[in-house]
C-alpha atoms as a PDB file:
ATOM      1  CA  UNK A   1      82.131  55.272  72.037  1.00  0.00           C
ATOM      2  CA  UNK A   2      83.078  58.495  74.516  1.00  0.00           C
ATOM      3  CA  UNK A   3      82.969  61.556  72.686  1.00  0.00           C
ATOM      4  CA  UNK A   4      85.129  64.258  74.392  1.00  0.00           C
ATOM      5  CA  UNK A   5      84.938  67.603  73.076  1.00  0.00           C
ATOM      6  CA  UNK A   6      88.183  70.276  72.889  1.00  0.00           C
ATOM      7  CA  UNK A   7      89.250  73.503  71.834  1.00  0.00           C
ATOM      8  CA  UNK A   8      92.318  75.119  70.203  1.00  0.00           C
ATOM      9  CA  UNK A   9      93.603  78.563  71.682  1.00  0.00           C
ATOM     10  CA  UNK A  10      96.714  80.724  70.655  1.00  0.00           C
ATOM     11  CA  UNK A  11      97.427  81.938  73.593  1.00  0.00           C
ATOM     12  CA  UNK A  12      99.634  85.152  74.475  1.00  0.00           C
ATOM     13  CA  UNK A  13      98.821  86.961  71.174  1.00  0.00           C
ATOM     14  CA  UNK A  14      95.865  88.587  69.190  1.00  0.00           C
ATOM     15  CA  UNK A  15      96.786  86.824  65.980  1.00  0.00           C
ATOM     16  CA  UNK A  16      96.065  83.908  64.678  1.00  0.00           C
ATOM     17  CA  UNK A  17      99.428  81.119  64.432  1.00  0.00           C
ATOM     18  CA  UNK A  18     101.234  83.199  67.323  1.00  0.00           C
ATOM     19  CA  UNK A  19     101.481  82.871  70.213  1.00  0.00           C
ATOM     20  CA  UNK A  20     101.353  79.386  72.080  1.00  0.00           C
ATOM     21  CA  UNK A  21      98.997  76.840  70.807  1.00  0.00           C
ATOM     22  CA  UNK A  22      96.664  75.086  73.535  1.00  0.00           C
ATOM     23  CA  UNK A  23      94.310  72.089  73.503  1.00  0.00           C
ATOM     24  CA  UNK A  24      91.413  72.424  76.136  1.00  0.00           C
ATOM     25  CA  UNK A  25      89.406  69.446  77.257  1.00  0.00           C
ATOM     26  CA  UNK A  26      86.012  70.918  78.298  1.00  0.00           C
ATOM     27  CA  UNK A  27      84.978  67.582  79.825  1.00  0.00           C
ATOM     28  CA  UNK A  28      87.628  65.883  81.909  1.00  0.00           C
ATOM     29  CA  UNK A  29      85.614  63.324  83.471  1.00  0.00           C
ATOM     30  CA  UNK A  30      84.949  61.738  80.674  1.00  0.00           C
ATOM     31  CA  UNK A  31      88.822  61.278  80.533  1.00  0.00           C
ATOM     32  CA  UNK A  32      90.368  57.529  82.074  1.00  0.00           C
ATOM     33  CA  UNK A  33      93.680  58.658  84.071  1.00  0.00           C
ATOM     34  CA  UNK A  34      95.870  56.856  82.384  1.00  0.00           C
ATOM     35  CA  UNK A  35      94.637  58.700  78.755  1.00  0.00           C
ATOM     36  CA  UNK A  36      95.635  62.003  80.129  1.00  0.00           C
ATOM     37  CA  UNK A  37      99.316  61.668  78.762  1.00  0.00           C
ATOM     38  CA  UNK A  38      98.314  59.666  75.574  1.00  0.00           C
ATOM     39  CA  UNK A  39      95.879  62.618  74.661  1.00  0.00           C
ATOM     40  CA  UNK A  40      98.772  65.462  75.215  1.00  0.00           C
ATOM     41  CA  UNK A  41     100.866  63.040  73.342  1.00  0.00           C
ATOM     42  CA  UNK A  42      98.366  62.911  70.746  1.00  0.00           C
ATOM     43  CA  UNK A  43      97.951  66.788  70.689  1.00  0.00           C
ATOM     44  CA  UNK A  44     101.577  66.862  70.373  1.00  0.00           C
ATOM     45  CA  UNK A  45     101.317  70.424  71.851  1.00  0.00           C
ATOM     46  CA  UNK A  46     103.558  71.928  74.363  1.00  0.00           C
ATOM     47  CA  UNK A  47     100.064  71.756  76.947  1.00  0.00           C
ATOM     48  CA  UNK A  48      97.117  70.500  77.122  1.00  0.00           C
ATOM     49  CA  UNK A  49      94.455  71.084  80.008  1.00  0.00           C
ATOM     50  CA  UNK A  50      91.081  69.302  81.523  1.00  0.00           C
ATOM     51  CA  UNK A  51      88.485  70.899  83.143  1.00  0.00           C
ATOM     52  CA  UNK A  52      86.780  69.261  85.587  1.00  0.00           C
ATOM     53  CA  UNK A  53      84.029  70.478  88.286  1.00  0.00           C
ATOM     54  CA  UNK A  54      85.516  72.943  90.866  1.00  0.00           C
ATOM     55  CA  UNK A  55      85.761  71.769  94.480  1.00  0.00           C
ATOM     56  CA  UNK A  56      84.847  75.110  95.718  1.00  0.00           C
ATOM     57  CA  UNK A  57      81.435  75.919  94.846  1.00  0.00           C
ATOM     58  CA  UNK A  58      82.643  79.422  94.564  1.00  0.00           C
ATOM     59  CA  UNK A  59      85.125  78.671  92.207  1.00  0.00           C
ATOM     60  CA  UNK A  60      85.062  78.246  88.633  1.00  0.00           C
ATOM     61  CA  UNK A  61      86.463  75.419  87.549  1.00  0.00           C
ATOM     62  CA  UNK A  62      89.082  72.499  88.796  1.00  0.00           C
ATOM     63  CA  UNK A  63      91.750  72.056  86.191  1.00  0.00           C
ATOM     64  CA  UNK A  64      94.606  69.488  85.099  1.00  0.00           C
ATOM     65  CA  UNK A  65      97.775  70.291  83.247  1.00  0.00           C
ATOM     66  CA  UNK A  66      99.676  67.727  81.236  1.00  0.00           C
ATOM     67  CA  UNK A  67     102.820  67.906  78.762  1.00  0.00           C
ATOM     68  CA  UNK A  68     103.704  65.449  76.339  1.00  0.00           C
ATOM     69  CA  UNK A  69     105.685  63.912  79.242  1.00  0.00           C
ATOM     70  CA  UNK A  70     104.173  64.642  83.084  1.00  0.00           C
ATOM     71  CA  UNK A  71     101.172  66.520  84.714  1.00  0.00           C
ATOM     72  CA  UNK A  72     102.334  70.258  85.686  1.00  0.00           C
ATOM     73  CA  UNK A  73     100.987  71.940  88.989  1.00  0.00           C
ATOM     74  CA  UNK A  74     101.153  74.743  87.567  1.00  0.00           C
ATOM     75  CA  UNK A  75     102.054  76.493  83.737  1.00  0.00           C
ATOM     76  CA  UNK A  76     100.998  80.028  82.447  1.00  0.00           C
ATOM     77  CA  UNK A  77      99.181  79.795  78.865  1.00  0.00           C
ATOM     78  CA  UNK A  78      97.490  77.011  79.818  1.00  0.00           C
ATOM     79  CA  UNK A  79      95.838  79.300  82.662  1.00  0.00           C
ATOM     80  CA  UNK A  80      95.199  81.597  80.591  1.00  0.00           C
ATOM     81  CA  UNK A  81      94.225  79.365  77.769  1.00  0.00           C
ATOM     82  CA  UNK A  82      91.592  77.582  79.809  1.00  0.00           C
ATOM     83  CA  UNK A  83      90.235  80.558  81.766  1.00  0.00           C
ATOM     84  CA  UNK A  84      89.252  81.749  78.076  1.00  0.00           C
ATOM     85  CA  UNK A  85      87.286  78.991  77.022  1.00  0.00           C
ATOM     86  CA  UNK A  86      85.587  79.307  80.201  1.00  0.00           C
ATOM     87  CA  UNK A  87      84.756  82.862  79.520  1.00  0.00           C
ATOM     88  CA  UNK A  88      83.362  82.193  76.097  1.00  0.00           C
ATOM     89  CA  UNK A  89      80.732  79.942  78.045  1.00  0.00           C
ATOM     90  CA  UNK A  90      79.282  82.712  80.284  1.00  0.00           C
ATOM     91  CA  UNK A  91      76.309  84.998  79.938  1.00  0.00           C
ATOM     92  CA  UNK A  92      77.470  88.839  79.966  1.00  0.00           C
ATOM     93  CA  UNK A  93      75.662  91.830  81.829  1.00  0.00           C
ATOM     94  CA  UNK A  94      75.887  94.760  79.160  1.00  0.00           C
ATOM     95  CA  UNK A  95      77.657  96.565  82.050  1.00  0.00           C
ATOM     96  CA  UNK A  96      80.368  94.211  82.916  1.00  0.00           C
ATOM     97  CA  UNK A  97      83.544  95.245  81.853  1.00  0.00           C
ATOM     98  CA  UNK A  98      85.748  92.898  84.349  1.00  0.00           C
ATOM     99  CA  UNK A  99      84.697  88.867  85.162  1.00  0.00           C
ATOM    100  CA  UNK A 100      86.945  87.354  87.490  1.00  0.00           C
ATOM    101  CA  UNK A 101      87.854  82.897  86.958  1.00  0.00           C
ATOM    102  CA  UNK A 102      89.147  81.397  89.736  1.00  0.00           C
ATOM    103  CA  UNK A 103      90.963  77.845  88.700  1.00  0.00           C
ATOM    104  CA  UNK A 104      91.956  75.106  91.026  1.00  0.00           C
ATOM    105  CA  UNK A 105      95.098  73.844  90.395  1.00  0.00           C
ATOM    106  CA  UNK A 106      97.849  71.563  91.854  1.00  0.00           C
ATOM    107  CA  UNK A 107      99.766  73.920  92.847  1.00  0.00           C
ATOM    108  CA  UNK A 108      96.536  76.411  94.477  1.00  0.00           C
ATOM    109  CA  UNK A 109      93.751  78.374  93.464  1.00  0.00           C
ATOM    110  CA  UNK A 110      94.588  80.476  90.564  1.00  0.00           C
ATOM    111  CA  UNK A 111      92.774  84.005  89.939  1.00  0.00           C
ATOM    112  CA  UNK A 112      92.335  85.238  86.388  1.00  0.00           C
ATOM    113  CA  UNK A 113      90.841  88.643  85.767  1.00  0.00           C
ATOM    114  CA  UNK A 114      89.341  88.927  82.097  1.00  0.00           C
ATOM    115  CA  UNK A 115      88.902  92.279  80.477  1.00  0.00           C
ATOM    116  CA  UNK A 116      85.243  92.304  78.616  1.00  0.00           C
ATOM    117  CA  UNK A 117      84.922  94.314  75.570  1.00  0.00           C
ATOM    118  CA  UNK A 118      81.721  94.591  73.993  1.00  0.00           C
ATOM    119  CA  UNK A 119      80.784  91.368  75.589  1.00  0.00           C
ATOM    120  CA  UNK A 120      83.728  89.508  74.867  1.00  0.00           C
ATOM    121  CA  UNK A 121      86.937  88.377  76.577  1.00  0.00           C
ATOM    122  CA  UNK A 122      90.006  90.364  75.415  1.00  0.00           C
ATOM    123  CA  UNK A 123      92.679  90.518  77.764  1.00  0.00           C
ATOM    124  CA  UNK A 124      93.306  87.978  80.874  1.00  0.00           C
ATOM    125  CA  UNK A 125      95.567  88.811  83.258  1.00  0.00           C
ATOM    126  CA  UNK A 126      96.547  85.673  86.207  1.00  0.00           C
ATOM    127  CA  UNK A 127      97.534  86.368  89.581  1.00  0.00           C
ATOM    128  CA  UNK A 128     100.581  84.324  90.154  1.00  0.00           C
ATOM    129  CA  UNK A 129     101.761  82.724  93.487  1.00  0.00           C
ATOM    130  CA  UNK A 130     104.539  85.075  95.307  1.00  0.00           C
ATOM    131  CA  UNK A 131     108.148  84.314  94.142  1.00  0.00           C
ATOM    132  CA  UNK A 132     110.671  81.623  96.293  1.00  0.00           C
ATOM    133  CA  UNK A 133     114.479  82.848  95.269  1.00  0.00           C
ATOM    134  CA  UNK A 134     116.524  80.084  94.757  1.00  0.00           C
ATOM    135  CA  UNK A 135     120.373  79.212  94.613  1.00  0.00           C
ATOM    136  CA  UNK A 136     122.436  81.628  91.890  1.00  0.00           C
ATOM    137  CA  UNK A 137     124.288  79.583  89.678  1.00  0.00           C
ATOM    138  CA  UNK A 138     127.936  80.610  89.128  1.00  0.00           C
ATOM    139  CA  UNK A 139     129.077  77.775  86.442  1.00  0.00           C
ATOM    140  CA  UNK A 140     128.932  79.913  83.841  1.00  0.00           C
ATOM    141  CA  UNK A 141     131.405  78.168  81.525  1.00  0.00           C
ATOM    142  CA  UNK A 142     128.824  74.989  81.961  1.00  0.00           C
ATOM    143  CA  UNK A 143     125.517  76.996  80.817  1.00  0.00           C
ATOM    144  CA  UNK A 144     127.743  78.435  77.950  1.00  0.00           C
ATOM    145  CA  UNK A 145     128.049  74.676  76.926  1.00  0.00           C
ATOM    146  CA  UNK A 146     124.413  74.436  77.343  1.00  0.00           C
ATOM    147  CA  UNK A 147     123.441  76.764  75.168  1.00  0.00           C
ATOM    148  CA  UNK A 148     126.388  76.577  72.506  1.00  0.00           C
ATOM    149  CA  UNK A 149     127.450  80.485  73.661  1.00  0.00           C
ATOM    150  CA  UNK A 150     130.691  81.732  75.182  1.00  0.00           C
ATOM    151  CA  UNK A 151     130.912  83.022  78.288  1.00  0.00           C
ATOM    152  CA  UNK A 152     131.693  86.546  76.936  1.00  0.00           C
ATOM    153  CA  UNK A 153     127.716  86.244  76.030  1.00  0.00           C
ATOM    154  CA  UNK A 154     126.130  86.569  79.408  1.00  0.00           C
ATOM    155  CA  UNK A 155     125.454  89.396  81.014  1.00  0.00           C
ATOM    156  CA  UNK A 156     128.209  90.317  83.506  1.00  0.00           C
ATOM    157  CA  UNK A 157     127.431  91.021  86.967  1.00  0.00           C
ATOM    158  CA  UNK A 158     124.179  89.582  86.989  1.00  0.00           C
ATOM    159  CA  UNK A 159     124.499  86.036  87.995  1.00  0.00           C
ATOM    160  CA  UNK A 160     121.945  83.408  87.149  1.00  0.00           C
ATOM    161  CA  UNK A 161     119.111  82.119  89.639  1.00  0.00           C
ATOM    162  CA  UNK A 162     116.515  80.053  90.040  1.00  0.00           C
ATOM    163  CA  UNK A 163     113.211  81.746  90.508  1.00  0.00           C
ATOM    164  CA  UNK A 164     109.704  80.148  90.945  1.00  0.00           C
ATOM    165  CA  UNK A 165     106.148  81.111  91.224  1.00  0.00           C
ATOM    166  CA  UNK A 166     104.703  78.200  91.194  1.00  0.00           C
ATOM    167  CA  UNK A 167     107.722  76.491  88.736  1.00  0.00           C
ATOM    168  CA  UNK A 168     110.821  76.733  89.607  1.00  0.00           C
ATOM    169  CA  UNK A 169     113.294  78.433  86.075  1.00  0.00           C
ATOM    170  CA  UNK A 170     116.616  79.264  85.780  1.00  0.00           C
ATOM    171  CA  UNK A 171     116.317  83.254  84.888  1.00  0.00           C
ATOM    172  CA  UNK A 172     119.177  83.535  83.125  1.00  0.00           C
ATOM    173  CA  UNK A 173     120.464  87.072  82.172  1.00  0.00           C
ATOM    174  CA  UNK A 174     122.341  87.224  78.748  1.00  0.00           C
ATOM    175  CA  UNK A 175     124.314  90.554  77.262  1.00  0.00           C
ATOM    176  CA  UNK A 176     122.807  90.617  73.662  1.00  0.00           C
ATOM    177  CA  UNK A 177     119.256  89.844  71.574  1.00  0.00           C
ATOM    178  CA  UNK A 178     121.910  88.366  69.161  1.00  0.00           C
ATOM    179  CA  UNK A 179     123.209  85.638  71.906  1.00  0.00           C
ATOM    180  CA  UNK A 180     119.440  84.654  72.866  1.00  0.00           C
ATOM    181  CA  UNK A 181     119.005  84.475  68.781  1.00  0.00           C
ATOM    182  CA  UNK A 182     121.762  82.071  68.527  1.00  0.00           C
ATOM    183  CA  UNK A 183     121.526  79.595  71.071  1.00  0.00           C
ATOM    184  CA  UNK A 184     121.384  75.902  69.916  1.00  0.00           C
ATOM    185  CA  UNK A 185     120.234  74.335  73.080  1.00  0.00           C
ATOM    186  CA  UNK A 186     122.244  70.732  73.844  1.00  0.00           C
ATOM    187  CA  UNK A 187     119.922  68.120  75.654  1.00  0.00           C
ATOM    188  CA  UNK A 188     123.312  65.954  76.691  1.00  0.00           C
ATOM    189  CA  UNK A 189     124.495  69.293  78.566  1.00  0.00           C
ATOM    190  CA  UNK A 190     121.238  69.881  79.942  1.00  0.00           C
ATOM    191  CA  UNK A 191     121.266  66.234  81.759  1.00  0.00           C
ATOM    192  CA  UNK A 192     124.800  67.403  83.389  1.00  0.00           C
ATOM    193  CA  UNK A 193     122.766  70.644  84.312  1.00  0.00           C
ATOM    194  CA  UNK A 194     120.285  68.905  86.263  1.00  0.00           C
ATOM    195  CA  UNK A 195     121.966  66.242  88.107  1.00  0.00           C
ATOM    196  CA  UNK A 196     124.774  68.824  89.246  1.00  0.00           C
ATOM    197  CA  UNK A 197     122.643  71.704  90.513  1.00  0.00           C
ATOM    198  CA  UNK A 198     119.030  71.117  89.611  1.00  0.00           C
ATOM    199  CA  UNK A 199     117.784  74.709  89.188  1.00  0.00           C
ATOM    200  CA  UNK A 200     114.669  73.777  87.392  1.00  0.00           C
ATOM    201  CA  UNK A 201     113.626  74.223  83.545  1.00  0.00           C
ATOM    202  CA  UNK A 202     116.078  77.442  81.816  1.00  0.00           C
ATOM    203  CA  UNK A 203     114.677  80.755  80.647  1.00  0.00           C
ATOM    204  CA  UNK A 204     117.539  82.798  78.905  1.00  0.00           C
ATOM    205  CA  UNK A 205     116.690  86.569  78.509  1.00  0.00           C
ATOM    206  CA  UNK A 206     118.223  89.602  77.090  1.00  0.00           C
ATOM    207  CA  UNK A 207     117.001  93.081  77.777  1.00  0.00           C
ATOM    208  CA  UNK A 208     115.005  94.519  74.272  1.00  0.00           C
ATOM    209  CA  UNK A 209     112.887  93.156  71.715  1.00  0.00           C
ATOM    210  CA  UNK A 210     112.439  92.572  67.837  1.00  0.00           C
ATOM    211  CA  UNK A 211     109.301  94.777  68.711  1.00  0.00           C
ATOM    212  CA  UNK A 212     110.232  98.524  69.580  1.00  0.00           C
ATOM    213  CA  UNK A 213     107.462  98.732  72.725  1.00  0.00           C
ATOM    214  CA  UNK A 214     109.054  94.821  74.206  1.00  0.00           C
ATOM    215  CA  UNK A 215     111.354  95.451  76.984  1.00  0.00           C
ATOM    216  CA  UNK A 216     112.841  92.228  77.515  1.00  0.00           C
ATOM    217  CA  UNK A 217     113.005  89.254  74.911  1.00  0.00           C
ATOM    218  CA  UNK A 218     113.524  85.726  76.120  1.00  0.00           C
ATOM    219  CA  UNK A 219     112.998  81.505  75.415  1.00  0.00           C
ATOM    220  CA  UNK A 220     112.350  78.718  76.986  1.00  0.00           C
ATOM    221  CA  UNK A 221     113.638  74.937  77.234  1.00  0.00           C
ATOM    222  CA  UNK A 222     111.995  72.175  78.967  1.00  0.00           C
ATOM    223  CA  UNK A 223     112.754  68.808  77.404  1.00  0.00           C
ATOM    224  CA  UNK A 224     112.431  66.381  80.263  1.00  0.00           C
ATOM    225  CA  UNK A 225     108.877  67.510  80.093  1.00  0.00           C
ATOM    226  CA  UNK A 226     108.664  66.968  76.034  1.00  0.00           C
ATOM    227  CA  UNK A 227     109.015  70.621  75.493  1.00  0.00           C
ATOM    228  CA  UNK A 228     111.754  71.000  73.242  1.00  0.00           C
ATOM    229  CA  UNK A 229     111.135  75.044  72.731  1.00  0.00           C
ATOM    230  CA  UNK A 230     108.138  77.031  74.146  1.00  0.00           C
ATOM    231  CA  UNK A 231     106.587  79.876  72.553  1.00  0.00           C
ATOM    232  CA  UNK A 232     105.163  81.386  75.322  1.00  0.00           C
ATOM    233  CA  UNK A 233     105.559  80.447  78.985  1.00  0.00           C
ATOM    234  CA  UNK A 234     103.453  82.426  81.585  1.00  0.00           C
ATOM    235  CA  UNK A 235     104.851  80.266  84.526  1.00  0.00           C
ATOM    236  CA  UNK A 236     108.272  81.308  83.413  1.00  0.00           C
ATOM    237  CA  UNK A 237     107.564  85.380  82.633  1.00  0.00           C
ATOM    238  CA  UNK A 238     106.314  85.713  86.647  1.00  0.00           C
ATOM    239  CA  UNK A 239     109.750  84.630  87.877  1.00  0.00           C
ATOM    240  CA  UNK A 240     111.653  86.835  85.082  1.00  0.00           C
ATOM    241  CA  UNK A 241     109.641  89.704  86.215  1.00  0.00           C
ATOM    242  CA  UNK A 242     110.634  89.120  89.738  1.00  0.00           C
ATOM    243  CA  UNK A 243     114.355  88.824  88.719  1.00  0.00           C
ATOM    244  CA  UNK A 244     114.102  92.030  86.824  1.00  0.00           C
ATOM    245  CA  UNK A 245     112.546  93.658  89.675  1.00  0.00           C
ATOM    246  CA  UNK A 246     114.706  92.006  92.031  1.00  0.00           C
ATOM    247  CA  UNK A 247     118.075  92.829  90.365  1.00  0.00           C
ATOM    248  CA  UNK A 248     116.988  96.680  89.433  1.00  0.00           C
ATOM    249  CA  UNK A 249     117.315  95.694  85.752  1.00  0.00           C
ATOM    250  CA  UNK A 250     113.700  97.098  85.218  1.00  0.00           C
ATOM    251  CA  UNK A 251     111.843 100.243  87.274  1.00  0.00           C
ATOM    252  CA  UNK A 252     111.987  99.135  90.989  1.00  0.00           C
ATOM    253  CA  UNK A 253     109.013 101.417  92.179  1.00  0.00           C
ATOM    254  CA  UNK A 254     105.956 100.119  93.701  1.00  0.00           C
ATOM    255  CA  UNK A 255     104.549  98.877  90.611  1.00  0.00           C
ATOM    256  CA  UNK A 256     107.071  97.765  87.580  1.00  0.00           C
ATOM    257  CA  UNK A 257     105.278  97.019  84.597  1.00  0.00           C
ATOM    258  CA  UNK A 258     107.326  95.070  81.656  1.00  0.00           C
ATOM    259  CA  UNK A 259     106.369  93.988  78.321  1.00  0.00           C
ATOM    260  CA  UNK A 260     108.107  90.481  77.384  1.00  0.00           C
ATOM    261  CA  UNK A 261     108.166  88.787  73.927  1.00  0.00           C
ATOM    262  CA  UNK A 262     109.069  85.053  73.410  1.00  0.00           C
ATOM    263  CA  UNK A 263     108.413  82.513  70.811  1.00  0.00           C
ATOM    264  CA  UNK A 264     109.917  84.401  67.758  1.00  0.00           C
ATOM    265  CA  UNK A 265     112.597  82.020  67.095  1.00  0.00           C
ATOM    266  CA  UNK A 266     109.766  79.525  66.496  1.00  0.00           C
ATOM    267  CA  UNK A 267     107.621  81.789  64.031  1.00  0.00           C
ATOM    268  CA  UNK A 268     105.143  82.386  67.037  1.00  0.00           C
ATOM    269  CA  UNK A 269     105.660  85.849  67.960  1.00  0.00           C
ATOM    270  CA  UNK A 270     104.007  85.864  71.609  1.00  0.00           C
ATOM    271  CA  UNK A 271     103.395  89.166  73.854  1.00  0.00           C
ATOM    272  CA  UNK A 272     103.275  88.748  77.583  1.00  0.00           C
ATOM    273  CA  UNK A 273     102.429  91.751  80.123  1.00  0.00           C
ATOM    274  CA  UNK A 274     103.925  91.559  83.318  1.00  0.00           C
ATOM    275  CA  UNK A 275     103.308  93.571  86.742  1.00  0.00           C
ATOM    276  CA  UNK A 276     105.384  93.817  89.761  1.00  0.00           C
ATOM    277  CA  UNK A 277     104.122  95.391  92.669  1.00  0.00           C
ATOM    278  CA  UNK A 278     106.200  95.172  95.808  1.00  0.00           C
ATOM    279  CA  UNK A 279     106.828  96.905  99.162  1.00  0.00           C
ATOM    280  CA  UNK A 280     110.261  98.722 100.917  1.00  0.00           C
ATOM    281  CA  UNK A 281     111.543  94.854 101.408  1.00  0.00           C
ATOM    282  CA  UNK A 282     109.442  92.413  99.312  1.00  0.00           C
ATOM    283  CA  UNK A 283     107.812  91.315  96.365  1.00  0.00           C
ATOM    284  CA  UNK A 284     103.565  91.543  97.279  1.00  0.00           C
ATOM    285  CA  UNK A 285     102.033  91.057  93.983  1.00  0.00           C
ATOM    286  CA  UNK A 286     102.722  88.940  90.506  1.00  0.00           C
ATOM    287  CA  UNK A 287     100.776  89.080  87.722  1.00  0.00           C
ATOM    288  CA  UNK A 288     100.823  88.130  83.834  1.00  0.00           C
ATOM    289  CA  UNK A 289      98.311  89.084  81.441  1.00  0.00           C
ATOM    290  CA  UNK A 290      97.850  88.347  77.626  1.00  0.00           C
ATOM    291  CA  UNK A 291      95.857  87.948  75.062  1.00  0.00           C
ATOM    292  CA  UNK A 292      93.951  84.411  73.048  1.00  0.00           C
ATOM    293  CA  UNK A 293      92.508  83.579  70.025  1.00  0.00           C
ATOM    294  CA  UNK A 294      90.131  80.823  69.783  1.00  0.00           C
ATOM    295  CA  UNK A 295      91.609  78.684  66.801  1.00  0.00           C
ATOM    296  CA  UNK A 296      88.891  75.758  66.341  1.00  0.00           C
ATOM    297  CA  UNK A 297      87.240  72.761  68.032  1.00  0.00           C
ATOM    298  CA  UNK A 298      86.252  69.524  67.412  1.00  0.00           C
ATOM    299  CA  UNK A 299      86.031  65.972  69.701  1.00  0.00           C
ATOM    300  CA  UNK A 300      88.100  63.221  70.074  1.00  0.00           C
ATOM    301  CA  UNK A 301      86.161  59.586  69.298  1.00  0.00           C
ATOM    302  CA  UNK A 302      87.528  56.922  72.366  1.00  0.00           C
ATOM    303  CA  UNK A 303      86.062  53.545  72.921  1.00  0.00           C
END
């Protein structure tokens, strides 16, 4: 009988039930290949992650991303997520206030800087790969459809565009907190979506937030991956940033910094802190930052 010990983070929040939730396994060789996807399945959570031993001896850790459906090469909370359970693991000077994680994952090496507060993580903050712009997406009476809105719901001038730093999302700009409220995403539409223009998974936005210090307030759908809502999606907030940034909607200076909330639709009020830096004619720097709560732990019993 393998035992194979996890953990349980919230992820993007400093409460407990916000946030998204995250299964870690700390011991991914102990893990047959073909379990990975019956294990996420079994979690039932939007991600789960393995750790194995880094390939780099200078690194920290290798790690593995799975949904209920596929392996990712890349997704935010579960970056974040691990890089915290990782933390909780290591011996602390009384003088270190920063410890930096560096995670190996399909799609690169992934840098997380973790803020240490009386010799405990508080907040992590990954460096995300640099942004790829994709096609803009005119069919705006087809996304309506999508996501059960008119047309008059979207912000004008501003067109829809695929965006990726790492995973590729539709950043899609809409006029009101009350449209993003009241979208009833349709999975029949979405298939449509995807085999006409394949812009990735959808992140519909709105400029504001339920909370007064939020400046932007957004969700995200993924179901081909068995996401059917996230709460929280750190791979997605990188490319909104960058479309913000990109399209002036947000401070275009040398370093734009944007507070993002997601996941209140669900009853998981999630906080995620974005930074911009870029030069006269590019984007240079991407990086998201929240906070986690460790939730629990326990092991999973296979034969």
């Amino acid at each position: 009988m393998r035992r194979i010990p996890y953990f349980l983070v919230d992820v993007f929040t400093q409460s407990p039930f916000g946030g998204n939730q995250l299964a870690v396994i700390s011991k991914g060789d102990l893990v047959r290949e073909e379990e990975m996807t019956q294990i996420a399945r079994e979690f039932n959570l939007s991600e789960t992650t393995f750790i194995y031993s880094p390939e780099n001896e200078d690194h920290n850790a290798r790690v593995r991303i799975f949904t209920p459906g596929q392996e990712l090469p890349f997704a935010g909370h579960p970056t974040l997520g691990t890089a915290f359970v990782i933390a909780r693991d290591i011996d602390y000077k009384p003088e270190d206030k920063i410890l930096t994680v560096f995670l190996e994952e399909k799609v690169g090496t992934i840098r997380v800087d973790i803020d240490i507060q009386n010799g405990a993580p508080e907040m992590l903050v990954m460096t995300q790969p640099l942004p790829t712009f994709g096609n803009q997406l005119t069919d705006i009476a087809l996304l309506a459809e999508l996501l059960s809105l008119k047309e008059s719901d979207f912000l004008p001038n501003y067109s829809p565009q695929t965006v990726s730093c790492g995973v590729p999302y539709l950043i899609t700009p809409l006029k009101s907190l009350d449209a993003v409220r009241k979208i009833k995403f349709r999975s029949d539409v979405w298939e449509k979506v995807v085999q006409k223009y394949n812009p990735g998974w959808i992140y519909p936005f709105a400029m504001g937030g339920d909370d007064i210090e939020s400046h932007v307030h957004g969700r995200m759908f993924a179901p081909e991956a068995g996401i059917v809502e996230d709460a929280a999606t750190g791979s997605a907030n990188g490319p909104l940033g960058c479309y913000l940034v990109q399209h002036k909607l947000r401070n275009t200076g040398k370093k734009t910094k944007i507070i993002s909330e997601q996941g209140y639709e669900m009853g998981r009020p999630s906080k995620l802190y974005l930074e911009i830096e870029r030069s006269e004619t590019a984007i240079t720097q991407v990086k998201v930052g929240g906070y986690c709560v460790f939730m629990g732990q326990g092991q999973l019993f296979l034969p």
